[in-house]
PDB file of N, CA and C in Angstrom:
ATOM      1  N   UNK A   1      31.057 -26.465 -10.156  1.00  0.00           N
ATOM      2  CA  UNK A   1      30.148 -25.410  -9.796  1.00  0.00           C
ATOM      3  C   UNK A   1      28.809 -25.655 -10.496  1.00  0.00           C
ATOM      4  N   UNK A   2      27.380 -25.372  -9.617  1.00  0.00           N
ATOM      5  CA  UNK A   2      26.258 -25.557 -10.334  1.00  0.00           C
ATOM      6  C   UNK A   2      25.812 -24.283 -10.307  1.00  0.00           C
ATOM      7  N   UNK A   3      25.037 -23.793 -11.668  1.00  0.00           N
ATOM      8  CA  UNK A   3      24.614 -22.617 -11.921  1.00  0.00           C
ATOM      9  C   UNK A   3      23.101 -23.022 -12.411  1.00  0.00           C
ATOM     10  N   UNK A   4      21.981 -22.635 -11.773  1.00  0.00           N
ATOM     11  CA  UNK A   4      20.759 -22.604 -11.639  1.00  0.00           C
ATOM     12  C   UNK A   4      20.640 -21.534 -12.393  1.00  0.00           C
ATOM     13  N   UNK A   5      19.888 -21.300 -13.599  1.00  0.00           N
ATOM     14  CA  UNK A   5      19.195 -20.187 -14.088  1.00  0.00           C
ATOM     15  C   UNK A   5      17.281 -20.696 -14.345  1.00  0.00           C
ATOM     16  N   UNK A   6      16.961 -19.713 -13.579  1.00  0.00           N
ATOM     17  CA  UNK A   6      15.148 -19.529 -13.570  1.00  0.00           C
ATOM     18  C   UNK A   6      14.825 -18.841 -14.714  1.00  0.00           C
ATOM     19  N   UNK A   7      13.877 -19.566 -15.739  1.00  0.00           N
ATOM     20  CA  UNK A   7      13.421 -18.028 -17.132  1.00  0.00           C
ATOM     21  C   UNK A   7      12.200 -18.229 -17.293  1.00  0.00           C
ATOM     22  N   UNK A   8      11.151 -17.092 -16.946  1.00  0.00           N
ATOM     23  CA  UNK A   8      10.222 -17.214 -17.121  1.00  0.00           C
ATOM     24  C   UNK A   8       9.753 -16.213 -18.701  1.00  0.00           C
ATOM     25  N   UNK A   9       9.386 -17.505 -19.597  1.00  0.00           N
ATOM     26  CA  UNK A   9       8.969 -16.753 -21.154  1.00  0.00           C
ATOM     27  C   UNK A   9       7.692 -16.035 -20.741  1.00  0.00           C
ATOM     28  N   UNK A  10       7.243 -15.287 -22.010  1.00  0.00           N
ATOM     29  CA  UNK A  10       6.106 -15.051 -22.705  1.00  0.00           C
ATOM     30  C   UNK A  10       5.164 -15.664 -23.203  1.00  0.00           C
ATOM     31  N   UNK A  11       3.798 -16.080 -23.184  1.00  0.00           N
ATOM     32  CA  UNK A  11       3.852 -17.513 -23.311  1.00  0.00           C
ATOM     33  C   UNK A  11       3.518 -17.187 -25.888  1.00  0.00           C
ATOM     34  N   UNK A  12       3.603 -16.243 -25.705  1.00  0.00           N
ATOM     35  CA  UNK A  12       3.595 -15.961 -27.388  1.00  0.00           C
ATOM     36  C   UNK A  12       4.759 -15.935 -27.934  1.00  0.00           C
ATOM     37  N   UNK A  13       6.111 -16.079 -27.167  1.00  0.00           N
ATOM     38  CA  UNK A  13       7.599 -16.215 -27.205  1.00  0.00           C
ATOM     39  C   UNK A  13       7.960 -17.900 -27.103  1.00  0.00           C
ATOM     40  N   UNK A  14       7.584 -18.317 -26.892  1.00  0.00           N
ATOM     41  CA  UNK A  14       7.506 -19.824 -26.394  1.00  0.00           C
ATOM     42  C   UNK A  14       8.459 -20.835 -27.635  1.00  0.00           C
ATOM     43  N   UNK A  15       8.206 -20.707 -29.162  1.00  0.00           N
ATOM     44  CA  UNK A  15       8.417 -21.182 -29.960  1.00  0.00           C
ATOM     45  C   UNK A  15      10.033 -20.907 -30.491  1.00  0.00           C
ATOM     46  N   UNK A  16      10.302 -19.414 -30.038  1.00  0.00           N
ATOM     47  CA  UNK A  16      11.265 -18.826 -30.416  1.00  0.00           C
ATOM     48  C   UNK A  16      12.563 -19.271 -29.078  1.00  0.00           C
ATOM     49  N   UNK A  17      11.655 -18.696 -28.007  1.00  0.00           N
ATOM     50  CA  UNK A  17      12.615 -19.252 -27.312  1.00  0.00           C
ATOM     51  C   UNK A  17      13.220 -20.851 -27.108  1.00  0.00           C
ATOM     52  N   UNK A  18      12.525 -21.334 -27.606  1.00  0.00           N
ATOM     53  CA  UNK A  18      13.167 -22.872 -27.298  1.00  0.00           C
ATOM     54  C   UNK A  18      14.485 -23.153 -28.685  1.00  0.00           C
ATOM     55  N   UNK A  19      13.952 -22.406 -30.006  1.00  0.00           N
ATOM     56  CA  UNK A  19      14.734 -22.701 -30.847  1.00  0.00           C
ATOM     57  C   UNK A  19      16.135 -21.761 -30.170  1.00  0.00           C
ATOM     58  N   UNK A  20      16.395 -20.647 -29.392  1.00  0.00           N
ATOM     59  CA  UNK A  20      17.588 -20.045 -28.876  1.00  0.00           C
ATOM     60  C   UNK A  20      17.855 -21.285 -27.396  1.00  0.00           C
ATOM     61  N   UNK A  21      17.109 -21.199 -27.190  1.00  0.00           N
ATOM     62  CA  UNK A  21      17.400 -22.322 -26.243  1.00  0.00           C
ATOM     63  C   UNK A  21      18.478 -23.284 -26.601  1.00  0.00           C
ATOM     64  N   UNK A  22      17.612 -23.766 -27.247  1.00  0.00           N
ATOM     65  CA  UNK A  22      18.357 -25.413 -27.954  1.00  0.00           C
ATOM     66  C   UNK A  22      20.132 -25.115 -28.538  1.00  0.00           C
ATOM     67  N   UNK A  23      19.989 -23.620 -29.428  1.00  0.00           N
ATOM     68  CA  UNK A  23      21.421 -23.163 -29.577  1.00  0.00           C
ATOM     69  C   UNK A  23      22.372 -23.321 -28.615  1.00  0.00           C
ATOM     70  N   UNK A  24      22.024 -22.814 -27.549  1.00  0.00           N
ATOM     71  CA  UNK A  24      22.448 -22.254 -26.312  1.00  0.00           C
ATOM     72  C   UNK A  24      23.043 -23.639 -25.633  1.00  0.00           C
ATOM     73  N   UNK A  25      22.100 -24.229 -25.638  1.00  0.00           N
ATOM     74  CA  UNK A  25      22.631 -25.609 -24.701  1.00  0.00           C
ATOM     75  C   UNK A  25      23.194 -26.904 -26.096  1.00  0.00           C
ATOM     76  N   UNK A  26      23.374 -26.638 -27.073  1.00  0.00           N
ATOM     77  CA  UNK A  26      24.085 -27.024 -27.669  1.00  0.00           C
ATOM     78  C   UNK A  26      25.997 -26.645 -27.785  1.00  0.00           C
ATOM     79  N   UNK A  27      25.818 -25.255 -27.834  1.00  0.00           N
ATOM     80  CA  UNK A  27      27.369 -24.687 -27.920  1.00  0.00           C
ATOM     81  C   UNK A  27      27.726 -25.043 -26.561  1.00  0.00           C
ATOM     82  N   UNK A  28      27.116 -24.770 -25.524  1.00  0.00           N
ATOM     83  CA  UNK A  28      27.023 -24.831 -23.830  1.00  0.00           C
ATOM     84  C   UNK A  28      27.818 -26.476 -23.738  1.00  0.00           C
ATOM     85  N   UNK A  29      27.083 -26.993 -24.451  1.00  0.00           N
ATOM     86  CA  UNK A  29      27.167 -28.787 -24.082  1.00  0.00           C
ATOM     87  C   UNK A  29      28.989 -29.085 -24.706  1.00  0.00           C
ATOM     88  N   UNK A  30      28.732 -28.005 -25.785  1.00  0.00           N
ATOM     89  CA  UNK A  30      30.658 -28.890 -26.329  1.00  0.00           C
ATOM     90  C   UNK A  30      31.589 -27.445 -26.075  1.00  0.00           C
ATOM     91  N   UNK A  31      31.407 -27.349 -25.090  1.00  0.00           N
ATOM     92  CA  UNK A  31      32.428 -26.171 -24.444  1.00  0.00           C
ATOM     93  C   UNK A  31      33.294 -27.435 -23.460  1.00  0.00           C
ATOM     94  N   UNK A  32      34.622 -26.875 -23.529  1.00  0.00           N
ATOM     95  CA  UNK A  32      35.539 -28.096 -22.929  1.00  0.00           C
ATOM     96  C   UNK A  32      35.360 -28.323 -21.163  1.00  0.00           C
ATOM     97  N   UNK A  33      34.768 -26.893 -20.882  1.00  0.00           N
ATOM     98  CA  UNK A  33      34.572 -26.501 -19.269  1.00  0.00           C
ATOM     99  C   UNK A  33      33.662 -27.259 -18.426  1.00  0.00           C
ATOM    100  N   UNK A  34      32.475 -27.520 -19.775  1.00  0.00           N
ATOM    101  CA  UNK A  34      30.720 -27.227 -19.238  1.00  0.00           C
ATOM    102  C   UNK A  34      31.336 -29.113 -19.156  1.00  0.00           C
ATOM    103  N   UNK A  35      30.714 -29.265 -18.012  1.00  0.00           N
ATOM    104  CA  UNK A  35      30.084 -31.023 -17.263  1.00  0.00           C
ATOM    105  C   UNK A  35      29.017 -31.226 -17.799  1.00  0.00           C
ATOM    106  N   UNK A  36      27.778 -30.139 -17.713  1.00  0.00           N
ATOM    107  CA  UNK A  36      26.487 -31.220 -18.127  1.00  0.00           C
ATOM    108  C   UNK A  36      25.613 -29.921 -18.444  1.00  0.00           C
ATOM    109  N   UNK A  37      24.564 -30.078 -18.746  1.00  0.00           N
ATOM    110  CA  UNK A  37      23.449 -29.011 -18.771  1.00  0.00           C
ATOM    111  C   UNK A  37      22.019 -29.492 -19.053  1.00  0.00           C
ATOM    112  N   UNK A  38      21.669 -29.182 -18.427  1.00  0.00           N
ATOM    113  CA  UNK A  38      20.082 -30.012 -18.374  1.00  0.00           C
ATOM    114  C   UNK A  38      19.011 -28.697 -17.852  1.00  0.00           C
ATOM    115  N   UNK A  39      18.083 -29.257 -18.880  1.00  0.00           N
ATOM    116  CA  UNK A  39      16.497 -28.011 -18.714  1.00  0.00           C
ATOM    117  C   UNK A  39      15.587 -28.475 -18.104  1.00  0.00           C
ATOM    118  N   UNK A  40      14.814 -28.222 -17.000  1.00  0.00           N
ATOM    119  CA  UNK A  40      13.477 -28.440 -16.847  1.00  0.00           C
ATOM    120  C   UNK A  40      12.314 -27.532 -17.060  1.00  0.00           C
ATOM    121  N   UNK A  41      11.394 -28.363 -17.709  1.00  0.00           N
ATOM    122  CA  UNK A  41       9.966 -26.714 -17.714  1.00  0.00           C
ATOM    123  C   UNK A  41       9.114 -27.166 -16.889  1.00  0.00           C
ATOM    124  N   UNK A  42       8.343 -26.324 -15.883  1.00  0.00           N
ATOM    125  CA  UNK A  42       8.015 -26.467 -14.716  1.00  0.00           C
ATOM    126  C   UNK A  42       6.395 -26.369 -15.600  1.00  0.00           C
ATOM    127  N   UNK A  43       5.478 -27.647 -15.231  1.00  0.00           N
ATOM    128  CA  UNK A  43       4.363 -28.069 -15.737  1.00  0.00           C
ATOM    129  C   UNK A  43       3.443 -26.780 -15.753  1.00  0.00           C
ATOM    130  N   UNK A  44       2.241 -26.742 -16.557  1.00  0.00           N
ATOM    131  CA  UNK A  44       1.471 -25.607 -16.237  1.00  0.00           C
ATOM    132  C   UNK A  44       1.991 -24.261 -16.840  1.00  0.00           C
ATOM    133  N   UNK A  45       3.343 -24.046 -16.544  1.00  0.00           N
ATOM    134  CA  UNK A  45       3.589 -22.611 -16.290  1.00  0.00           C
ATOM    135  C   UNK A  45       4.595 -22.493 -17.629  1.00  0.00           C
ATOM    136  N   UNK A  46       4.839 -21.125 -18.324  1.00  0.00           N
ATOM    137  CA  UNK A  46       6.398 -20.834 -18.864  1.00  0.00           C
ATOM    138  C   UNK A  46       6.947 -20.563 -18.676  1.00  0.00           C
ATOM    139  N   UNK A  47       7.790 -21.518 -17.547  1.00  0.00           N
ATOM    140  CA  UNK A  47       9.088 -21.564 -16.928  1.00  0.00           C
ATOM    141  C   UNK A  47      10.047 -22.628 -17.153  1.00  0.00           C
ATOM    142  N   UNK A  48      11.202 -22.271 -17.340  1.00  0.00           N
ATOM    143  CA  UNK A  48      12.094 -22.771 -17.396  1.00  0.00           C
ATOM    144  C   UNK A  48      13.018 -22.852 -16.400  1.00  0.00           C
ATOM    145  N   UNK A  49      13.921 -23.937 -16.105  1.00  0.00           N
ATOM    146  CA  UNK A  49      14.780 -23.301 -15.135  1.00  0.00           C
ATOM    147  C   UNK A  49      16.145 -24.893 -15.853  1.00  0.00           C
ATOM    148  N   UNK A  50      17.155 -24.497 -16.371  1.00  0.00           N
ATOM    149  CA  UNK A  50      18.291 -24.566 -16.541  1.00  0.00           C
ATOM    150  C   UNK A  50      19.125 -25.063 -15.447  1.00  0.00           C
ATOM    151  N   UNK A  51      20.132 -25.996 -15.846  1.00  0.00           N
ATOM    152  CA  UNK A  51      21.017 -26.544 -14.603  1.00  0.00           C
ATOM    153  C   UNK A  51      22.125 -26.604 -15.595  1.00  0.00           C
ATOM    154  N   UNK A  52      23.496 -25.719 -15.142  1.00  0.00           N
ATOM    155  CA  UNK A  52      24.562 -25.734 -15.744  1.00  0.00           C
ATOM    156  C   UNK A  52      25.483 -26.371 -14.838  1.00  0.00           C
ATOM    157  N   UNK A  53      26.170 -27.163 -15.037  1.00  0.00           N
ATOM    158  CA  UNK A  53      27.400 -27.867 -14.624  1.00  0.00           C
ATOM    159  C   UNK A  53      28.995 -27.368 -14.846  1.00  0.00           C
ATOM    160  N   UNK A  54      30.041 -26.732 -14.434  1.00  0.00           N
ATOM    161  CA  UNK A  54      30.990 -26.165 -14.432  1.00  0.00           C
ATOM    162  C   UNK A  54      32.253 -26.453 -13.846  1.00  0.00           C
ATOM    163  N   UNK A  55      33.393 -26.523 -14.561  1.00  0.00           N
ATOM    164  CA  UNK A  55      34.965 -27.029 -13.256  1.00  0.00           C
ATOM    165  C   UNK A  55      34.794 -26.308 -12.418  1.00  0.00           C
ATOM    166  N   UNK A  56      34.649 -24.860 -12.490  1.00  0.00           N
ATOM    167  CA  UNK A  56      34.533 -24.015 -11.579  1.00  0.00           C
ATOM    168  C   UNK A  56      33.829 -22.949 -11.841  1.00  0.00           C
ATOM    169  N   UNK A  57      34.307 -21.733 -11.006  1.00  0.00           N
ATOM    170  CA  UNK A  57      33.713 -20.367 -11.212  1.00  0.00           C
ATOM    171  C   UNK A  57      34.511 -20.004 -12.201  1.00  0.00           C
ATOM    172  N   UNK A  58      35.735 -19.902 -12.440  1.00  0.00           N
ATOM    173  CA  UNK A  58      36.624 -19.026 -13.390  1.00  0.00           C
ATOM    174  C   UNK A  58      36.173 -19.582 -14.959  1.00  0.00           C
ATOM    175  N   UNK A  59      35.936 -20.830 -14.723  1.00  0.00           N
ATOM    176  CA  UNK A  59      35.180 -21.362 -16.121  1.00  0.00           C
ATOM    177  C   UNK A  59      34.308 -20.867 -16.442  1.00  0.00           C
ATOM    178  N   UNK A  60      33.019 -20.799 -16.204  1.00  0.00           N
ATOM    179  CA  UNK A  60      31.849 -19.925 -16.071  1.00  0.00           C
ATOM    180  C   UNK A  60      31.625 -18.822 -16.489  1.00  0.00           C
ATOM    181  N   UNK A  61      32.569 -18.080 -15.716  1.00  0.00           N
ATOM    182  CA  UNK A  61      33.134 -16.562 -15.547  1.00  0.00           C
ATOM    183  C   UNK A  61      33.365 -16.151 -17.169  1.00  0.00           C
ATOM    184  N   UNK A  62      34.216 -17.309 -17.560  1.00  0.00           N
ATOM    185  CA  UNK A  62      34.608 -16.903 -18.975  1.00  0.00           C
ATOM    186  C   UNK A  62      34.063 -17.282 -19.859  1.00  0.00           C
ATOM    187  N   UNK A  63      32.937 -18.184 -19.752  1.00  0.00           N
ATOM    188  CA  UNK A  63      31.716 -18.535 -20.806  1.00  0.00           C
ATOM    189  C   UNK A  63      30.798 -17.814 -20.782  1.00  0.00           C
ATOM    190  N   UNK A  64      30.346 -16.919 -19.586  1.00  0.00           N
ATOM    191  CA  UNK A  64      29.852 -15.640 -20.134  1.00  0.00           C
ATOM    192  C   UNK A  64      30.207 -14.363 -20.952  1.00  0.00           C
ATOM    193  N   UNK A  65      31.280 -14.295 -20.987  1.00  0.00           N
ATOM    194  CA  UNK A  65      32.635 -13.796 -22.275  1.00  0.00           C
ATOM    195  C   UNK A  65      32.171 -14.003 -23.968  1.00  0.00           C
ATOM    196  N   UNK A  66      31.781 -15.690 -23.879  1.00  0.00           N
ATOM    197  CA  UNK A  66      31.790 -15.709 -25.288  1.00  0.00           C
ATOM    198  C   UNK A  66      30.297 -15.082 -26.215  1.00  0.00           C
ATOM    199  N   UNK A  67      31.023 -15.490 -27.059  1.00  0.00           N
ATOM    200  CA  UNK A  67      29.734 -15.026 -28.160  1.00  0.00           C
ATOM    201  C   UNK A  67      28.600 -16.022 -27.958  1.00  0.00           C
ATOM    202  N   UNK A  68      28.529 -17.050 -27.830  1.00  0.00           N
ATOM    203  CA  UNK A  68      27.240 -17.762 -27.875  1.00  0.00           C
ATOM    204  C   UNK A  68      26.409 -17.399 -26.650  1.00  0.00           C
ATOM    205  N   UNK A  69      27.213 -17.453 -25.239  1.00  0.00           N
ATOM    206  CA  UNK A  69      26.715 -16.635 -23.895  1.00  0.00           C
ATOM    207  C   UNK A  69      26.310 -15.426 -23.963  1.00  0.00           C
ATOM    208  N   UNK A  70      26.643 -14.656 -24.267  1.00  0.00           N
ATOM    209  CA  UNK A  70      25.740 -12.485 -25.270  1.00  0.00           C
ATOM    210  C   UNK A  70      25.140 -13.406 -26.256  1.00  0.00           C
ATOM    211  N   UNK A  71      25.068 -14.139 -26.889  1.00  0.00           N
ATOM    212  CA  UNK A  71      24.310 -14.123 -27.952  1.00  0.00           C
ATOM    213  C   UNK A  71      22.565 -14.657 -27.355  1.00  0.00           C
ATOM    214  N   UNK A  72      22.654 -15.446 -26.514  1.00  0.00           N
ATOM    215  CA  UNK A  72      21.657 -15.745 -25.786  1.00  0.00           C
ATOM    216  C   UNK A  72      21.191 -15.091 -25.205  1.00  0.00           C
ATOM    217  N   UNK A  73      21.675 -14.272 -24.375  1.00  0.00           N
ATOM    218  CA  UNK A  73      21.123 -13.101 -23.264  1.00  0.00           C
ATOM    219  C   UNK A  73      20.356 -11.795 -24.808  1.00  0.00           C
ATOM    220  N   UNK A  74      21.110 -11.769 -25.255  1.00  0.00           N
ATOM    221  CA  UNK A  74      20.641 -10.704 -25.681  1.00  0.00           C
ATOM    222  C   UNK A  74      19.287 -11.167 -26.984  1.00  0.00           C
ATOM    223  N   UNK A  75      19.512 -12.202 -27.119  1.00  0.00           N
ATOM    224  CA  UNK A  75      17.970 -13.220 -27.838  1.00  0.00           C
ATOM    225  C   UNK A  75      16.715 -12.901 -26.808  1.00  0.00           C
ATOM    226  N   UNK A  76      17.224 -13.185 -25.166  1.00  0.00           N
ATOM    227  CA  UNK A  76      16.334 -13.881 -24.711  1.00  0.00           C
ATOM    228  C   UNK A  76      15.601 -12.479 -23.951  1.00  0.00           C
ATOM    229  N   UNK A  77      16.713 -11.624 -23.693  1.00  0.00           N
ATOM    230  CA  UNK A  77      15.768 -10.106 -22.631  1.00  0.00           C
ATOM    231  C   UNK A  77      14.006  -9.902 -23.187  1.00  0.00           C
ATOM    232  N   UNK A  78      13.933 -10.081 -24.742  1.00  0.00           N
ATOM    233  CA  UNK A  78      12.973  -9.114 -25.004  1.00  0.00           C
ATOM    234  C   UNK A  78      12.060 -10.095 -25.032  1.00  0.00           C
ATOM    235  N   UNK A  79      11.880 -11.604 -24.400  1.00  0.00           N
ATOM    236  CA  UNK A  79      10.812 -12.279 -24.278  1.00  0.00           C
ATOM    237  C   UNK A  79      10.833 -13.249 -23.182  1.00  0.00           C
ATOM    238  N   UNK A  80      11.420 -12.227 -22.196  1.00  0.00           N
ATOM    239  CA  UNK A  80      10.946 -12.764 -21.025  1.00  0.00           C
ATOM    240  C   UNK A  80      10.116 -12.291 -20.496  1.00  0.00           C
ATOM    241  N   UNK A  81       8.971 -12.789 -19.705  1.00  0.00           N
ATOM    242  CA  UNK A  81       8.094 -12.366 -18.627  1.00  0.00           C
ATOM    243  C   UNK A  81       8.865 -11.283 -17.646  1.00  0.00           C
ATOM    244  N   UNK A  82       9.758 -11.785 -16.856  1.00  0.00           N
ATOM    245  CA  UNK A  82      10.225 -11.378 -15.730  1.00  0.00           C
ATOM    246  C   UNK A  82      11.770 -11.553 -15.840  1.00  0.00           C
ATOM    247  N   UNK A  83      12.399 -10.705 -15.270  1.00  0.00           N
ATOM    248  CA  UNK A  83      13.726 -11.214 -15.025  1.00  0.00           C
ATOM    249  C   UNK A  83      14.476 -12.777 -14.749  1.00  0.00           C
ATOM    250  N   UNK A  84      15.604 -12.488 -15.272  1.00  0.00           N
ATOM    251  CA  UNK A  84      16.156 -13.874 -14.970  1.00  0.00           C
ATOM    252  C   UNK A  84      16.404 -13.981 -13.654  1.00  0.00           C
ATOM    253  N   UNK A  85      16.612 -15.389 -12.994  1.00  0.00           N
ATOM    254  CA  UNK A  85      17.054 -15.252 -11.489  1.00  0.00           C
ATOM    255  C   UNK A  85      18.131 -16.872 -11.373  1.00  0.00           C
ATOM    256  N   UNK A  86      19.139 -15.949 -11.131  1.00  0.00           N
ATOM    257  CA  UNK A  86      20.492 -17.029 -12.018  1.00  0.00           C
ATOM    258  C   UNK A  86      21.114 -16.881  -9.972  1.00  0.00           C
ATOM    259  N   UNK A  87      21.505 -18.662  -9.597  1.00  0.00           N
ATOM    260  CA  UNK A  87      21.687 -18.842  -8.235  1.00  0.00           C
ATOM    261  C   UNK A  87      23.046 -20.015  -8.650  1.00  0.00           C
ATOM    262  N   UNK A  88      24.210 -19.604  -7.922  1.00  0.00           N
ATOM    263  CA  UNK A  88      25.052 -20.793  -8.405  1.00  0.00           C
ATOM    264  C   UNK A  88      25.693 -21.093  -6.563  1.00  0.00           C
ATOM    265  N   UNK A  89      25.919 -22.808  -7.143  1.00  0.00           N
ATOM    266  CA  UNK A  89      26.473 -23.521  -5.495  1.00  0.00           C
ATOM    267  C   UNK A  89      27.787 -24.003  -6.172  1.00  0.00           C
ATOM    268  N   UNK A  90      29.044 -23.698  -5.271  1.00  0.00           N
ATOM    269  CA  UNK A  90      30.356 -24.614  -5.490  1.00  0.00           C
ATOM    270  C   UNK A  90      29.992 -26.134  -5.122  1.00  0.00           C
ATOM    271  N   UNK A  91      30.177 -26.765  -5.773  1.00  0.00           N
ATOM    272  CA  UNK A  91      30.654 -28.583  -5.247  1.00  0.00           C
ATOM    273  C   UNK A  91      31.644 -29.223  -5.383  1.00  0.00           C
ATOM    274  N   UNK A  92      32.416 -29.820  -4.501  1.00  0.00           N
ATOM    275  CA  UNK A  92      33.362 -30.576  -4.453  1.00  0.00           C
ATOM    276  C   UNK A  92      33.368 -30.939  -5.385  1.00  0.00           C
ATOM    277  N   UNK A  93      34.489 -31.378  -6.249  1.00  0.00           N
ATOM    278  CA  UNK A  93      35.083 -32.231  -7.521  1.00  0.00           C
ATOM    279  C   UNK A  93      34.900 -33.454  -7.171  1.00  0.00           C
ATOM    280  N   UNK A  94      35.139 -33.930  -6.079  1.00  0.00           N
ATOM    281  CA  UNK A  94      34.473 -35.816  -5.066  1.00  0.00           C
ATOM    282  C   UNK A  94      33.097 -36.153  -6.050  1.00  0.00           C
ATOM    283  N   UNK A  95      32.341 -35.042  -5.389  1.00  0.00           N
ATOM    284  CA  UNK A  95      31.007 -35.011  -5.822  1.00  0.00           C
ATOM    285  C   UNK A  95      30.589 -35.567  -7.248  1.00  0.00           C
ATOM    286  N   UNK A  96      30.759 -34.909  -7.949  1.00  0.00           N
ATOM    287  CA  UNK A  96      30.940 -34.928  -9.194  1.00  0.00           C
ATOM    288  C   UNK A  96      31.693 -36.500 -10.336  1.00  0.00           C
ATOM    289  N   UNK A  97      32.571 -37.060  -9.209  1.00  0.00           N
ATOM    290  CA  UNK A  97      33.718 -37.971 -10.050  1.00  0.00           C
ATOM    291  C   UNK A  97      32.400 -38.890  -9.357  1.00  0.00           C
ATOM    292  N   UNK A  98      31.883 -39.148  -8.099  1.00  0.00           N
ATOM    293  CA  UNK A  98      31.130 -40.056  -7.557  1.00  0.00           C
ATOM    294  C   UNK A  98      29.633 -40.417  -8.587  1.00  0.00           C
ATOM    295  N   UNK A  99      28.858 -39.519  -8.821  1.00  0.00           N
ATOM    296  CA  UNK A  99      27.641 -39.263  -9.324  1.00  0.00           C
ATOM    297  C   UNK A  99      28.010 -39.810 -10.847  1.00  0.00           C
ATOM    298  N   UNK A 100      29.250 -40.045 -11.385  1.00  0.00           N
ATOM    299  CA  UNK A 100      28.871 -39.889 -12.848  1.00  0.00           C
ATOM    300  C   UNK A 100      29.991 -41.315 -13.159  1.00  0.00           C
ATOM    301  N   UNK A 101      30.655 -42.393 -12.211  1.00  0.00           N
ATOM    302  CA  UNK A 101      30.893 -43.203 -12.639  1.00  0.00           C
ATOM    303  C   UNK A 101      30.264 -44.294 -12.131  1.00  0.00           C
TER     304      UNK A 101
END
């Protein structure tokens, strides 16, 4: 499963958020579930947009459960610009075994 999250900072939040960031996709990265996770910041602007990699939905499901997943959300509400805008696609397991050997 791919989970797209869009975050648009503050741009006076900028410093803070990357250090929760970096947490985030650190615990994210050695979770037994998570495949991959990769950030892009969209040039110009303070945006972020996140690419989470997942076995599935039920995985996911339950990494928003943990403490490091609330621990992020609740870092990140009070310096965002705008709402988050979080979009996820199922992909074949094919997919996935193909792309990465």
């Amino acid at each position: 499963m791919l989970v797209q999250r869009q975050m648009s900072v503050i741009d006076d939040e900028l410093d803070n958020f990357r250090k929760v960031l970096n947490s985030y996709i650190d615990a994210t990265s050695a979770h037994s579930d998570n495949l991959h996770v990769s950030v892009q910041k969209n040039p110009g602007k303070s945006c972020y947009i996140m690419y989470e990699f997942w076995q599935d939905r039920i995985s996911w499901m339950s990494y928003l459960q943990t403490n490091s997943s609330k621990d992020f959300q609740r870092c990140i509400i009070d310096i965002m610009e705008d709402a988050e805008i979080v979009s996820t696609m199922l992909l074949p397991a094919s997919w996935w075994i193909m792309t990465n050997n």
